[in-house]
Protein backbone atom coordinates (compact mmCIF):
# COMPACT_ATOMS: atom_id res chain seq x y z
CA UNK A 1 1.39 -19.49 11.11
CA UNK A 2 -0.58 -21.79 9.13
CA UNK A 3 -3.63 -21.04 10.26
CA UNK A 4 -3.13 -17.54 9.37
CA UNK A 5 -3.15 -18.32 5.88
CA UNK A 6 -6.35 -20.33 5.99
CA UNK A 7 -9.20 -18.44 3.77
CA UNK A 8 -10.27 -15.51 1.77
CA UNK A 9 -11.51 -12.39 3.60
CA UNK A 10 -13.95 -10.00 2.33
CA UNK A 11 -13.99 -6.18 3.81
CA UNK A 12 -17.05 -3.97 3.86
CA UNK A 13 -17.06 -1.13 1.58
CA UNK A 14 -16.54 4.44 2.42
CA UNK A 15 -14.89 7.49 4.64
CA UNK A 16 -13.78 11.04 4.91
CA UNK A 17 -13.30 13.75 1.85
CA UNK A 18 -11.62 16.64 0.70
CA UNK A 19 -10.97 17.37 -2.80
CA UNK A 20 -7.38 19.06 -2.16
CA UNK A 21 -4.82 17.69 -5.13
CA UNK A 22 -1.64 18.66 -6.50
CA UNK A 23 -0.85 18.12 -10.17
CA UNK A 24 1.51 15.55 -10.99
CA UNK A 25 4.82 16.81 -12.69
CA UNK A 26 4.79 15.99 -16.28
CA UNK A 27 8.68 14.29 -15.94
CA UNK A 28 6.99 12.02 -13.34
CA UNK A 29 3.78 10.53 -15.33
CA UNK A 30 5.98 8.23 -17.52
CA UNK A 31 4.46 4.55 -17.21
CA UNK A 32 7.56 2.43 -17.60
CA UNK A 33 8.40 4.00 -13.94
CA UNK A 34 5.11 3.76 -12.44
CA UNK A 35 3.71 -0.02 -10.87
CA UNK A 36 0.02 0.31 -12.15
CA UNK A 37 -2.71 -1.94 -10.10
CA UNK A 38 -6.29 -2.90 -10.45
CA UNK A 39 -7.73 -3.61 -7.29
CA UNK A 40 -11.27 -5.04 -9.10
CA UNK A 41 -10.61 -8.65 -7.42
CA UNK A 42 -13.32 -9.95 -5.18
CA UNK A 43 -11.85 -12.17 -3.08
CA UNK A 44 -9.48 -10.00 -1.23
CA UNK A 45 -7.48 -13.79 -0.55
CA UNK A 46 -6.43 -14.60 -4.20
CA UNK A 47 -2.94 -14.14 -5.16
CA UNK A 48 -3.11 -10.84 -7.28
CA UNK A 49 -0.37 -11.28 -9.68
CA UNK A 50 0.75 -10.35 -13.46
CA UNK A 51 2.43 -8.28 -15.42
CA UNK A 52 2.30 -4.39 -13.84
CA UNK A 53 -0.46 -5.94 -11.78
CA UNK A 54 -0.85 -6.78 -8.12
CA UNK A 55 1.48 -8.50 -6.22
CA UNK A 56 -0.55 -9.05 -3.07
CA UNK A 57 -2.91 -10.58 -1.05
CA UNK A 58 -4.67 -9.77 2.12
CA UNK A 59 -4.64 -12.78 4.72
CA UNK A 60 -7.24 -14.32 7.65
CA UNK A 61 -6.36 -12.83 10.93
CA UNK A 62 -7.39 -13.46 14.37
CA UNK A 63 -8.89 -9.73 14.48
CA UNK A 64 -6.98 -7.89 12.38
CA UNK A 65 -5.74 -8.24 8.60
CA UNK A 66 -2.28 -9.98 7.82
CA UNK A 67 -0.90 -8.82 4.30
CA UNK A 68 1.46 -10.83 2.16
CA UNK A 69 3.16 -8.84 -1.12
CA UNK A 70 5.90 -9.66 -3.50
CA UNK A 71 7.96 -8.05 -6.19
CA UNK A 72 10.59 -8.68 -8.03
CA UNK A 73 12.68 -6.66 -6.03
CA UNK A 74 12.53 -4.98 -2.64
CA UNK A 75 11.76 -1.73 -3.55
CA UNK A 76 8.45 -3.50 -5.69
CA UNK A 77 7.71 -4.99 -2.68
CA UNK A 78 7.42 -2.38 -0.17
CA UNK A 79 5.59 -0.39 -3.05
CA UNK A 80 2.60 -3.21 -3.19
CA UNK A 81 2.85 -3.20 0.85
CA UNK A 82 1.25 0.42 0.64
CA UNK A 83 -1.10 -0.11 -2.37
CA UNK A 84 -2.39 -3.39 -0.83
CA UNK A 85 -2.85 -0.73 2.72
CA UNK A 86 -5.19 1.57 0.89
CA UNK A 87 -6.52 -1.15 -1.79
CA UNK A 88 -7.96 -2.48 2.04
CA UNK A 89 -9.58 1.31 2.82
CA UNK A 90 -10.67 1.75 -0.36
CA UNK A 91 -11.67 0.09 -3.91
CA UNK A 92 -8.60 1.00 -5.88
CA UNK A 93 -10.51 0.85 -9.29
CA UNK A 94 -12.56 4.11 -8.59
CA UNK A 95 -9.05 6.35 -7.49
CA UNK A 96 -7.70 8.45 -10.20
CA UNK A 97 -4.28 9.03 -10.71
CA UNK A 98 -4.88 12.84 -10.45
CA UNK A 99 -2.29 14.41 -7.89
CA UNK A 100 0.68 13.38 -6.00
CA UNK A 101 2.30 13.03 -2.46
CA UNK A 102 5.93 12.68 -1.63
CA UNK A 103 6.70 11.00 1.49
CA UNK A 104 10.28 10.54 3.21
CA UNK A 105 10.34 7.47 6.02
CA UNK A 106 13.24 6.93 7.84
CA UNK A 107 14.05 3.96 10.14
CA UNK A 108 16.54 2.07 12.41
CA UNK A 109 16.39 -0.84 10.39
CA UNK A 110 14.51 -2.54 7.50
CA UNK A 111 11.49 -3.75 9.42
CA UNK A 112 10.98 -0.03 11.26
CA UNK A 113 11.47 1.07 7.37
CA UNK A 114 8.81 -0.30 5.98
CA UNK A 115 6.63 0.38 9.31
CA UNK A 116 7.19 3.86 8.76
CA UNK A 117 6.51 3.98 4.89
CA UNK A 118 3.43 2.64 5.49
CA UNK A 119 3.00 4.78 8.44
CA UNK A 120 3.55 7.84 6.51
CA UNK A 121 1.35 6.80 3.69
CA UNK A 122 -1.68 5.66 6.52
CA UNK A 123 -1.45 9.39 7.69
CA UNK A 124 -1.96 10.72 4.37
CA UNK A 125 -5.45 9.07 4.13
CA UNK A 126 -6.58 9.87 7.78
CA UNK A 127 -5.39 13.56 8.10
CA UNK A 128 -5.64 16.33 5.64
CA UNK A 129 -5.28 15.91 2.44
CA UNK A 130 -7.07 12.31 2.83
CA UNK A 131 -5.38 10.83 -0.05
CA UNK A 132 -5.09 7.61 -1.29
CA UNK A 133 -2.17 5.95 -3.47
CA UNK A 134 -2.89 4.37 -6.19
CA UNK A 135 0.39 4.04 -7.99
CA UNK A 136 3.50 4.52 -5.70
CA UNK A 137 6.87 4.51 -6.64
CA UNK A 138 9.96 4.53 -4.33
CA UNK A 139 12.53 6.86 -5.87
CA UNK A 140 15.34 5.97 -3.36
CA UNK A 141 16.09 3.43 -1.49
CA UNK A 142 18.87 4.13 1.07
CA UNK A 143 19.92 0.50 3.26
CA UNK A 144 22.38 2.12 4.23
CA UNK A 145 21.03 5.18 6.17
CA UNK A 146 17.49 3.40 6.54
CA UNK A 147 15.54 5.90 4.53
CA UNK A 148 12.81 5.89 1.75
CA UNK A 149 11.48 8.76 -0.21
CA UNK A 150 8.70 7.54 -2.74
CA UNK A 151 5.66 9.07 -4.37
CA UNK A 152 2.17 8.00 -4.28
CA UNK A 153 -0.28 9.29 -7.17
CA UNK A 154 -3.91 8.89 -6.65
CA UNK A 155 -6.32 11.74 -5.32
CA UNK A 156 -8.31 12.92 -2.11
CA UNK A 157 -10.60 10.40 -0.81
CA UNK A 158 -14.05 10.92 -1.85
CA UNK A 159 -16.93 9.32 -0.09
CA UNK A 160 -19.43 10.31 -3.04
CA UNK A 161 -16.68 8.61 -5.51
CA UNK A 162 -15.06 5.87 -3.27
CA UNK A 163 -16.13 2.54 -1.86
CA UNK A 164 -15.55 2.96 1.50
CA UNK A 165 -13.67 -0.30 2.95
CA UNK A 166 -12.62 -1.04 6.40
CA UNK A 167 -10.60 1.93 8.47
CA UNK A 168 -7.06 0.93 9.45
CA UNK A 169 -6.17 2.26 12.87
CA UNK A 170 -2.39 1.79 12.45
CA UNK A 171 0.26 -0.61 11.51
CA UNK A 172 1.78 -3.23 13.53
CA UNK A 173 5.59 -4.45 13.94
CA UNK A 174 3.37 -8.10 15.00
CA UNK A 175 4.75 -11.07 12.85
CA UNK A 176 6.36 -8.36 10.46
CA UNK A 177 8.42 -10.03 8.26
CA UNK A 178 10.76 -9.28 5.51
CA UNK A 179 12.36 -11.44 2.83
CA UNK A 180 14.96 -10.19 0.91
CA UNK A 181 17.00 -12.66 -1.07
CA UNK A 182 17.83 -13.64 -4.41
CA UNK A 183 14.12 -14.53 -6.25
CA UNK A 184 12.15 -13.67 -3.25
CA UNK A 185 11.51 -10.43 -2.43
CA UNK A 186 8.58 -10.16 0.71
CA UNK A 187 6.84 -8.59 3.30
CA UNK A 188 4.14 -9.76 5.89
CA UNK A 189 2.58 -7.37 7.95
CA UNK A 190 -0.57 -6.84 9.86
CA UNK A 191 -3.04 -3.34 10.06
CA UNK A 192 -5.09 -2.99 13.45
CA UNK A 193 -8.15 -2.67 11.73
């Protein structure tokens, strides 16, 4: 496990486009609900942390890409766990917070939860509408039924517009880990890149 946490790695930088959006809802652009990031950081291995910043990094893997994010609560967590996805397919910095996409992800438990956010939020980039989350914001939580509905605001990817980084074939339940306990609130996952 160590070793997985050794060094800093750097992803090449473009893909697909299609400028379908969908205006946000006025109601929903408040900022004190939103988790704002700023995915300018070079090395991709940093901790990205601070106030309404990011609360991830992206980890050495053998072949693929391990991610590590935090929040201060679950919920913040699993948020960053899908920015820190597309910050990986795409320079964050260049995405406008122009439309939005609702997803729902249900599960069997709280790691098959937060596969199938990300899941959700992975098809969204790869299919039609292409879009990529900038901002996303889980507006309920259920632990008890093992379901998420959250919102993602960003816009279609645009190859002319955005960086491209490296594609992410899919999401992996290997060494998937959640923490969930008072002060530490984590996930570790890895993308088959």
């Amino acid at each position: 496990y160590a070793a997985v946490m050794s060094e800093a790695v750097k992803r090449p930088s473009g893909m697909g486009d299609n400028p379908s959006k969908k205006p946000c809802l006025e109601a929903d652009n408040e900022e004190k609900d939103v988790k704002t990031t700023d995915a300018s950081t070079e090395d991709k291995g940093a901790s990205n942390t601070g106030e309404g910043g990011l609360k991830y990094e992206y980890l050495d893997h053998t072949a693929d890409i391990q991610i590590h994010c935090w929040g201060d609560t679950l919920e913040e967590a699993f948020e960053q766990a899908v920015v820190a996805m597309n910050g990986y397919q795409t320079e964050l910095e260049f995405v406008e917070t122009t439309s939005c996409e609702k997803v729902e992800a249900q599960g069997e438990d709280m790691l098959s939860l937060l596969y199938h956010l990300l899941d959700e939020f992975l098809f969204l980039f790869c299919a039609d509408p292409f879009f990529v989350a900038k901002e996303v914001k889980i507006l309920e939580f259920d632990r008890e039924n093992w379901r998420i509905v959250a919102e993602g605001r960003g816009e279609a990817f645009d190859l002319s517009k955005h960086p491209q980084g490296t594609e992410v074939k899919a999401i992996t339940y290997s060494n998937m880990q959640i923490h969930d306990s008072e002060g530490k609130h984590e996930c570790y996952f890895i993308l088959d890149i």
